[in-house]
Protein backbone atom coordinates (compact mmCIF):
# COMPACT_ATOMS: atom_id res chain seq x y z
CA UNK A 1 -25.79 35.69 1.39
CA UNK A 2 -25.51 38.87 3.79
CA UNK A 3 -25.98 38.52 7.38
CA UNK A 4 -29.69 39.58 7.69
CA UNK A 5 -30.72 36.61 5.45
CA UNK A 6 -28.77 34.20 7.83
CA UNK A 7 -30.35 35.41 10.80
CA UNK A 8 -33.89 34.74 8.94
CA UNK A 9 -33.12 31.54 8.59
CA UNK A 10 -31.57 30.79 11.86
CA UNK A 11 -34.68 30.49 13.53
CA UNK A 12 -35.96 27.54 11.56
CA UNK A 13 -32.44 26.06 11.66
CA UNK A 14 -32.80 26.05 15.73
CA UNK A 15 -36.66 24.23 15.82
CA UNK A 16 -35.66 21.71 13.22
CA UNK A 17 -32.44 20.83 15.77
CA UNK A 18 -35.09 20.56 18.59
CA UNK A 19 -37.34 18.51 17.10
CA UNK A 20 -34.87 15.84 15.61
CA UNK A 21 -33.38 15.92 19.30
CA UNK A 22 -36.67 15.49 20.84
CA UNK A 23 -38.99 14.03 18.50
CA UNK A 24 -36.83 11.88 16.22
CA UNK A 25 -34.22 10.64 17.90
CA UNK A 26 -36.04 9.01 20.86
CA UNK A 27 -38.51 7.51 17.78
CA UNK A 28 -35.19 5.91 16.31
CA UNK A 29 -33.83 4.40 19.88
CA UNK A 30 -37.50 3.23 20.36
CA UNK A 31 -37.50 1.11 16.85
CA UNK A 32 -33.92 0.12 16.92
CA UNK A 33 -34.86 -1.31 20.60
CA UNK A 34 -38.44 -3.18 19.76
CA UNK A 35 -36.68 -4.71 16.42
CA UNK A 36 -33.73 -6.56 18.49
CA UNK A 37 -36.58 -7.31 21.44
CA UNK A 38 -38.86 -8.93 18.14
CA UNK A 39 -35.21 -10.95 16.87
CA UNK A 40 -34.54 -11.81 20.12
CA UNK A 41 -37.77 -13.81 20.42
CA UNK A 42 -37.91 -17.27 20.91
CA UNK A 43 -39.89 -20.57 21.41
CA UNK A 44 -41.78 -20.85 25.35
CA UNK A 45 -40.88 -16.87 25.49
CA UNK A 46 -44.22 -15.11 27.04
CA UNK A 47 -44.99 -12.12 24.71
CA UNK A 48 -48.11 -9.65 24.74
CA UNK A 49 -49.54 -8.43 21.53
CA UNK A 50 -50.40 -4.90 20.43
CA UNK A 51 -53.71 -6.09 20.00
CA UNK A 52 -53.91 -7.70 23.93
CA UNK A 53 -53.45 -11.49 23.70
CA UNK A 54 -50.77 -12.81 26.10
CA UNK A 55 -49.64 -16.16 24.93
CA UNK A 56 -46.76 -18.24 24.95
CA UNK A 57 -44.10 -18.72 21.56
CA UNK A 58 -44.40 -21.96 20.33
CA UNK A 59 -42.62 -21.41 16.67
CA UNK A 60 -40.56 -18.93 15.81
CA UNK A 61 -40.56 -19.24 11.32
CA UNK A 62 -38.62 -17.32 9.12
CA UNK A 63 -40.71 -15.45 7.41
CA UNK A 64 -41.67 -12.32 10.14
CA UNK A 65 -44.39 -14.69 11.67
CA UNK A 66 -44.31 -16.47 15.43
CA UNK A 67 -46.58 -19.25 16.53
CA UNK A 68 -48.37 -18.09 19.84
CA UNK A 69 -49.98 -20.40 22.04
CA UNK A 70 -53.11 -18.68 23.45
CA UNK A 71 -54.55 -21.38 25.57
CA UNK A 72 -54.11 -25.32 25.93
CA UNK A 73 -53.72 -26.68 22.19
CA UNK A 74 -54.94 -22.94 20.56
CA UNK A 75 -52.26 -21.52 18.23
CA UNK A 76 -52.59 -18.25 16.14
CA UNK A 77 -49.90 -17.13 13.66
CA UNK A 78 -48.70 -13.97 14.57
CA UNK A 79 -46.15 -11.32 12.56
CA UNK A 80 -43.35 -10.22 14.92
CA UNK A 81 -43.49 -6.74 14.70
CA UNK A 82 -47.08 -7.04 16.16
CA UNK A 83 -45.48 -8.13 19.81
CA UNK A 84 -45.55 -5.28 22.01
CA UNK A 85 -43.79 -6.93 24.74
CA UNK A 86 -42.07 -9.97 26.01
CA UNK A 87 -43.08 -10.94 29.82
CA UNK A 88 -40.70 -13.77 30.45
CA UNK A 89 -37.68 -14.63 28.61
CA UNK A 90 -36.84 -18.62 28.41
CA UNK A 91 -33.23 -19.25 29.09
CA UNK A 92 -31.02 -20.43 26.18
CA UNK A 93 -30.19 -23.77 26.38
CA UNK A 94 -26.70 -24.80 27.42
């Protein structure tokens, strides 16, 4: 491979490097940070859902679903990674 070919090629070399370092990488931070906020999650936590409901964990199961209680005795089954954010955090218990 002879120099002129490099420098062809160096181009595309430099915009892939920009876009993983401004595209990609903040993607990856952004998952990595929802997924511990989503195993983090437990019951009486206050979580809003991607698709708007605010509501208040009452189960946390096993299988990628929470329990959310929407209003006095309403409860909808909800998968984790569907919580968009968590509003108030319950203290462990000592």
């Amino acid at each position: 491979m002879d120099a002129g070919a490099l420098g062809q090629f160096l181009p595309l070399i430099l915009i892939f490097a920009i876009m993983y370092m401004l595209l990609i990488r903040p993607q990856q931070k952004k998952m990595k940070e929802h997924k511990s906020m989503v195993d983090a999650l437990r019951r009486g936590d206050q979580v809003i859902t991607q698709g708007g409901l605010i509501g208040k964990v009452a189960k946390v199961k096993e299988d990628g679903e929470i329990e959310v209680e929407i209003a006095e005795g309403v409860k909808v089954r909800v998968i984790k990674a569907t919580i968009a954010q968590v509003l108030n955090k319950t203290e462990p218990a000592a």
